[in-house]
C-alpha atoms as a PDB file:
ATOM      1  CA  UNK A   1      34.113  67.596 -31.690  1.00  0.00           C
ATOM      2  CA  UNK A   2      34.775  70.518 -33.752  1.00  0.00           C
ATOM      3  CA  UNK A   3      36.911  73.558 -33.062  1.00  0.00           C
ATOM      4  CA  UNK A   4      38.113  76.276 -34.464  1.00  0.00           C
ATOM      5  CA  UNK A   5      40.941  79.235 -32.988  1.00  0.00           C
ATOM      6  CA  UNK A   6      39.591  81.667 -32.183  1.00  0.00           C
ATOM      7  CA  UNK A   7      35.639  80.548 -32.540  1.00  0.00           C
ATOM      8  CA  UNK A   8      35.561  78.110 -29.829  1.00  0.00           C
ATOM      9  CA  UNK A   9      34.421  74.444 -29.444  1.00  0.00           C
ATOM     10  CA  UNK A  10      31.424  72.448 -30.376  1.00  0.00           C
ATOM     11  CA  UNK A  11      31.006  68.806 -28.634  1.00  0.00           C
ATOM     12  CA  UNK A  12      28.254  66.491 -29.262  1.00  0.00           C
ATOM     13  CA  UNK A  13      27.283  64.139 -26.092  1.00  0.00           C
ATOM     14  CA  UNK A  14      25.389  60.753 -26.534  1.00  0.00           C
ATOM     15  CA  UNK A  15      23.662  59.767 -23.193  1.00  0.00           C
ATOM     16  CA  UNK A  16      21.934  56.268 -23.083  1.00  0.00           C
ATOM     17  CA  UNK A  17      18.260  56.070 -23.101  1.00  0.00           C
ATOM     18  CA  UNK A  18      16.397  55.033 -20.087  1.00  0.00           C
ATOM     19  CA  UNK A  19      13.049  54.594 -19.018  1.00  0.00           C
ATOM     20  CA  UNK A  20      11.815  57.147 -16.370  1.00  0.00           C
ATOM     21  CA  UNK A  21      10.282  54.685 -13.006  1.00  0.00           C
ATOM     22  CA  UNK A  22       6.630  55.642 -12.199  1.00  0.00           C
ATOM     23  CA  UNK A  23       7.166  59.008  -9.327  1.00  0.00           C
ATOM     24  CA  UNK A  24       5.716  57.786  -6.032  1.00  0.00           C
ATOM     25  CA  UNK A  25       2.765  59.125  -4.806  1.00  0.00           C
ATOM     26  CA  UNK A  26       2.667  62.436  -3.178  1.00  0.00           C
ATOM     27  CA  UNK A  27       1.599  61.302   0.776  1.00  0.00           C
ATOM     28  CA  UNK A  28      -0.195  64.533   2.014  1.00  0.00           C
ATOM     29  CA  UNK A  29       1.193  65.416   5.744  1.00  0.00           C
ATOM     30  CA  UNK A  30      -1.234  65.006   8.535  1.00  0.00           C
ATOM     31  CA  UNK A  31      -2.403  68.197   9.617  1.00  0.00           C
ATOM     32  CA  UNK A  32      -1.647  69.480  13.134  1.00  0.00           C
ATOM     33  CA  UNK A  33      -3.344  69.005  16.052  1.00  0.00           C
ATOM     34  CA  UNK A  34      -4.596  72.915  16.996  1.00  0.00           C
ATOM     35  CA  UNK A  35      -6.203  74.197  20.465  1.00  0.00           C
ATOM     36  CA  UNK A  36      -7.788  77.344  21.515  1.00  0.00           C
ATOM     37  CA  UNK A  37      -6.727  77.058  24.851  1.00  0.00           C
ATOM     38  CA  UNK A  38      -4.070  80.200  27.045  1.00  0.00           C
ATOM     39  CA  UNK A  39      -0.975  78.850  27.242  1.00  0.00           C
ATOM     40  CA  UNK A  40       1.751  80.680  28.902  1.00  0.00           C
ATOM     41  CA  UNK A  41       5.475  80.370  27.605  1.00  0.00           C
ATOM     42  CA  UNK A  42       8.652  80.732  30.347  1.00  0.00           C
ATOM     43  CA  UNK A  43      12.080  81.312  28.765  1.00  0.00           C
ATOM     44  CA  UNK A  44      14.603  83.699  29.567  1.00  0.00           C
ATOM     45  CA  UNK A  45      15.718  84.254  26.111  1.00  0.00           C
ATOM     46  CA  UNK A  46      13.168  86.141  24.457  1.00  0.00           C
ATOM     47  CA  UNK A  47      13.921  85.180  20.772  1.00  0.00           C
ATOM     48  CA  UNK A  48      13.379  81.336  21.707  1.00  0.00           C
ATOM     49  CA  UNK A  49       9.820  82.670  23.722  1.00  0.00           C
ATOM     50  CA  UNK A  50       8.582  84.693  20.901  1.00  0.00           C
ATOM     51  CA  UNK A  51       9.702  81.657  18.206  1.00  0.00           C
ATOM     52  CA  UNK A  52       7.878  79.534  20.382  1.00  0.00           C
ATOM     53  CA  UNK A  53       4.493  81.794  20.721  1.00  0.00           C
ATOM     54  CA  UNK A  54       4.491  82.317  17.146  1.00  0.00           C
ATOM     55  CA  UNK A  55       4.342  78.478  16.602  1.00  0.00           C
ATOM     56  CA  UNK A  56       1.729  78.134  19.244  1.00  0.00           C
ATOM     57  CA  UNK A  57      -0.600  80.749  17.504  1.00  0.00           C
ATOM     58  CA  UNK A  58      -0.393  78.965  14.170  1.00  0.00           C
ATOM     59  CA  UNK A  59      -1.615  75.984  16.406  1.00  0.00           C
ATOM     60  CA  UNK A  60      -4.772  78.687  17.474  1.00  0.00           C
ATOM     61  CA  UNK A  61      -3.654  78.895  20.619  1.00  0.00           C
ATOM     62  CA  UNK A  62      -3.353  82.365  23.095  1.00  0.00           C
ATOM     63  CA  UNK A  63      -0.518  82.983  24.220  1.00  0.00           C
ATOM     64  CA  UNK A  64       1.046  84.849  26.806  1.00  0.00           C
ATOM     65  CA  UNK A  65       4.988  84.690  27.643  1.00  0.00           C
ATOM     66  CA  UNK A  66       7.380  85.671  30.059  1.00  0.00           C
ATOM     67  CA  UNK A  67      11.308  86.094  30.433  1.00  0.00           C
ATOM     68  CA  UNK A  68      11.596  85.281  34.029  1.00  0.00           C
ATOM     69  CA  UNK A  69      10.156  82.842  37.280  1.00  0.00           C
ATOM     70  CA  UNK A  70       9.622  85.666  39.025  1.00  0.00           C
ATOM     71  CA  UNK A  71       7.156  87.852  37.007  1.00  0.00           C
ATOM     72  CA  UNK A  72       5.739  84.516  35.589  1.00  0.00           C
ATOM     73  CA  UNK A  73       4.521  84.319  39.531  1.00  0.00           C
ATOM     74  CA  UNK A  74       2.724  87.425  39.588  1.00  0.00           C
ATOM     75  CA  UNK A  75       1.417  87.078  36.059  1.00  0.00           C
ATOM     76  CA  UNK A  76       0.336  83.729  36.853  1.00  0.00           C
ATOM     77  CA  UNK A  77      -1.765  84.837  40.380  1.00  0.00           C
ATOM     78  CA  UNK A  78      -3.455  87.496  39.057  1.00  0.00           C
ATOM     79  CA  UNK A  79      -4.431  86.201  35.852  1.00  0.00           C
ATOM     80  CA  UNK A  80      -5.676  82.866  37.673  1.00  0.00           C
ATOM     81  CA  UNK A  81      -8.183  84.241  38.971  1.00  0.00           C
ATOM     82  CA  UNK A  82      -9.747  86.302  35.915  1.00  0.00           C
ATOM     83  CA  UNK A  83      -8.759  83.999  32.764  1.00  0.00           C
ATOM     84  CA  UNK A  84      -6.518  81.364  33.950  1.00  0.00           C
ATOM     85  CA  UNK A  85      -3.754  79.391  32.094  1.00  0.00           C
ATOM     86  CA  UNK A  86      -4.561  75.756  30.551  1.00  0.00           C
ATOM     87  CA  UNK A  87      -0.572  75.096  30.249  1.00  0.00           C
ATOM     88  CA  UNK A  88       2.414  76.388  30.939  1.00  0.00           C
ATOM     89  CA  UNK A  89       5.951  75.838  29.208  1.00  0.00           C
ATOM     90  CA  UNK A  90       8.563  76.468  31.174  1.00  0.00           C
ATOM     91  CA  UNK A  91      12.282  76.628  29.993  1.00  0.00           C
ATOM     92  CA  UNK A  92      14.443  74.568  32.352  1.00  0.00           C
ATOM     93  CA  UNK A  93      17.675  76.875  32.512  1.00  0.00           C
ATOM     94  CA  UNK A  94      16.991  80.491  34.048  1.00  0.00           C
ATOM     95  CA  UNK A  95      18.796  82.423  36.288  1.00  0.00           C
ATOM     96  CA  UNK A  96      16.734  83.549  39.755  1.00  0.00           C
ATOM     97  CA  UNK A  97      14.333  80.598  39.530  1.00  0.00           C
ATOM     98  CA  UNK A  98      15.105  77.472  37.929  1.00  0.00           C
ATOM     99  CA  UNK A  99      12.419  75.632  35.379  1.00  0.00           C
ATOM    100  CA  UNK A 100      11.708  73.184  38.189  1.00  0.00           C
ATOM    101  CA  UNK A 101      11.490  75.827  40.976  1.00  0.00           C
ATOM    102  CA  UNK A 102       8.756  77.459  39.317  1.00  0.00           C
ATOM    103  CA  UNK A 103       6.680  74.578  38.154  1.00  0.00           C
ATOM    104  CA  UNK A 104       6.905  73.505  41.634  1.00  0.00           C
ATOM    105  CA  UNK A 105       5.577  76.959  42.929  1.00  0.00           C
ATOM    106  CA  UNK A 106       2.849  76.963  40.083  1.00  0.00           C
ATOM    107  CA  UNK A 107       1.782  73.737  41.069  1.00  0.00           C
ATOM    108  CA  UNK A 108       1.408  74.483  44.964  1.00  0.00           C
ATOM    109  CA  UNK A 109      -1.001  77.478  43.566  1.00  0.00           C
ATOM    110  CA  UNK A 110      -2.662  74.647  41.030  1.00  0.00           C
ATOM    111  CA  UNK A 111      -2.303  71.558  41.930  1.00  0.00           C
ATOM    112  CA  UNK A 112      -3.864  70.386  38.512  1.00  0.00           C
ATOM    113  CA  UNK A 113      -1.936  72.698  36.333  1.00  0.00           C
ATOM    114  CA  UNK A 114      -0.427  70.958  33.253  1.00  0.00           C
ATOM    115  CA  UNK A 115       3.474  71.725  32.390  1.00  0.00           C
ATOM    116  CA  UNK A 116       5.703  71.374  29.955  1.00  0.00           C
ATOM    117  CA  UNK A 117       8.847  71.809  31.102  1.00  0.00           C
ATOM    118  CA  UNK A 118      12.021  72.495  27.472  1.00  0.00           C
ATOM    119  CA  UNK A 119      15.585  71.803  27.571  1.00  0.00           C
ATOM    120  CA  UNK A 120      18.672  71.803  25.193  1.00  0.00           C
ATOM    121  CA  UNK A 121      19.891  69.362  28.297  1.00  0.00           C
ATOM    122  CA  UNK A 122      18.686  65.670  28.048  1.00  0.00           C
ATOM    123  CA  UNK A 123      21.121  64.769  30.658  1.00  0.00           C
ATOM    124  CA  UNK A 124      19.420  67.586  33.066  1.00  0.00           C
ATOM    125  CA  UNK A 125      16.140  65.633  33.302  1.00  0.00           C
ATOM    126  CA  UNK A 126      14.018  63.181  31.996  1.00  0.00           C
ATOM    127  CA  UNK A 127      10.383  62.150  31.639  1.00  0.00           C
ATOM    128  CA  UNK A 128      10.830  60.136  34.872  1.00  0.00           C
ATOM    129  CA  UNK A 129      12.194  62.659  37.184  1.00  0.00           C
ATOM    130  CA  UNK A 130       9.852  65.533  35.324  1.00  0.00           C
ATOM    131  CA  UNK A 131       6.664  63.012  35.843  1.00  0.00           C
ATOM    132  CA  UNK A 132       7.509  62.702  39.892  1.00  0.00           C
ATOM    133  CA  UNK A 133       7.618  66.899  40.121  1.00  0.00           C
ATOM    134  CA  UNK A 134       4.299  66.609  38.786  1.00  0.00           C
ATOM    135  CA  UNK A 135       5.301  67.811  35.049  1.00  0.00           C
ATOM    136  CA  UNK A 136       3.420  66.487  32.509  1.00  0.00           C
ATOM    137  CA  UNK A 137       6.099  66.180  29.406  1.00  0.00           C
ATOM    138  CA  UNK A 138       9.815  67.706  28.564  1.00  0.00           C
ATOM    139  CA  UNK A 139      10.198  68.880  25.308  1.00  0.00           C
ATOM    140  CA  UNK A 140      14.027  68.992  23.847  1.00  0.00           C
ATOM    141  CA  UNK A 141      15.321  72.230  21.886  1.00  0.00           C
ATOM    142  CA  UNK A 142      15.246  73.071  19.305  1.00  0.00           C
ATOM    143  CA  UNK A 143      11.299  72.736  19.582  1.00  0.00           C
ATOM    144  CA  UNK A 144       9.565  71.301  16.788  1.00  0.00           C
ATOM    145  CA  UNK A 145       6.176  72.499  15.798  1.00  0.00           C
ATOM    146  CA  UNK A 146       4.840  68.930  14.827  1.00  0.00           C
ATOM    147  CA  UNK A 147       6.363  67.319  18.171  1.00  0.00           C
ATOM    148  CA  UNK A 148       5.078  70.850  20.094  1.00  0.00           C
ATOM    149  CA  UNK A 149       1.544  70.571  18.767  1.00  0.00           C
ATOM    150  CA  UNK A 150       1.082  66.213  19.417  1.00  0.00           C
ATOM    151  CA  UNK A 151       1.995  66.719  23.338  1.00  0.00           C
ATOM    152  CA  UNK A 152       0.517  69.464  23.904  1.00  0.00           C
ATOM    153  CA  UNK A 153      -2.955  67.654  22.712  1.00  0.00           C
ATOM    154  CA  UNK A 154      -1.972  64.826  24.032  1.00  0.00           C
ATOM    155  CA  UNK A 155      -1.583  66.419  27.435  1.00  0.00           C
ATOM    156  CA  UNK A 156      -4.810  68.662  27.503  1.00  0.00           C
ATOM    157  CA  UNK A 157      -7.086  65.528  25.591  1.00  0.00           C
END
């Protein structure tokens, strides 16, 4: 070390020598599992909707979302009949009518109509319960696009 007042300090560090280990190989991720299928989106928060649309049209999906049970009725009649909806995703917490109150009224207009039903709430429901209202899979929030994308293939395959 050298130092001077007024001119500062000047220190000399030794570090040991090592060898640098081989970097492991870059694994490239799997790519998604896309779909050009209509899927409608249920949530009474809009930001959580739109964040989930957004992911679903990276996936190549349409999509088509609502804030409430009660227009996602009307929406779903009349567009049944001109371009219908291959799944729906239905948020499980909503005021007026619950997640499972409207999958069950979407499902006494199609019986073969394929829901997802999201929660924040594992202790709400499970697979189980969700399988014997005639719901196809529950996703947990905060959705991930990986997990999103496998079930939903997984459910129209």
């Amino acid at each position: 070390m050298a130092s001077r007042p007024g001119n500062g300090a000047t220190f000399q560090v030794l570090l040991p020598a090592i060898k640098m280990a081989p970097l492991p190989a870059m694994i490239e991720p799997l790519p998604l599992p896309t779909g050009r299928e209509r899927i409608l989106v249920v949530d009474d928060e809009p930001l959580l909707a739109k964040a989930t649309r957004q992911m679903l049209e990276r996936l190549g999906y349409e999509v088509d979302w609502r804030s409430n049970g009660i227009e996602t009725l009307d929406v779903f009649k009349r567009r049944s009949e001109e371009k219908p909806f291959d799944l729906v995703i239905i948020d499980l917490t909503m005021p007026q009518l619950t997640g499972v109150d409207l999958a069950r009224e979407l499902l006494q207009l199609r019986q073969d109509l394929p829901i997802l039903l999201c929660t924040g709430f594992s202790e709400k429901i499970n697979a189980d319960r969700a399988s014997s209202l005639g719901i196809r899979g529950v996703l947990m929030k905060p959705v991930e696009m990986k997990e999103l994308a496998g079930l939903i293939r997984k459910i129209l395959d």
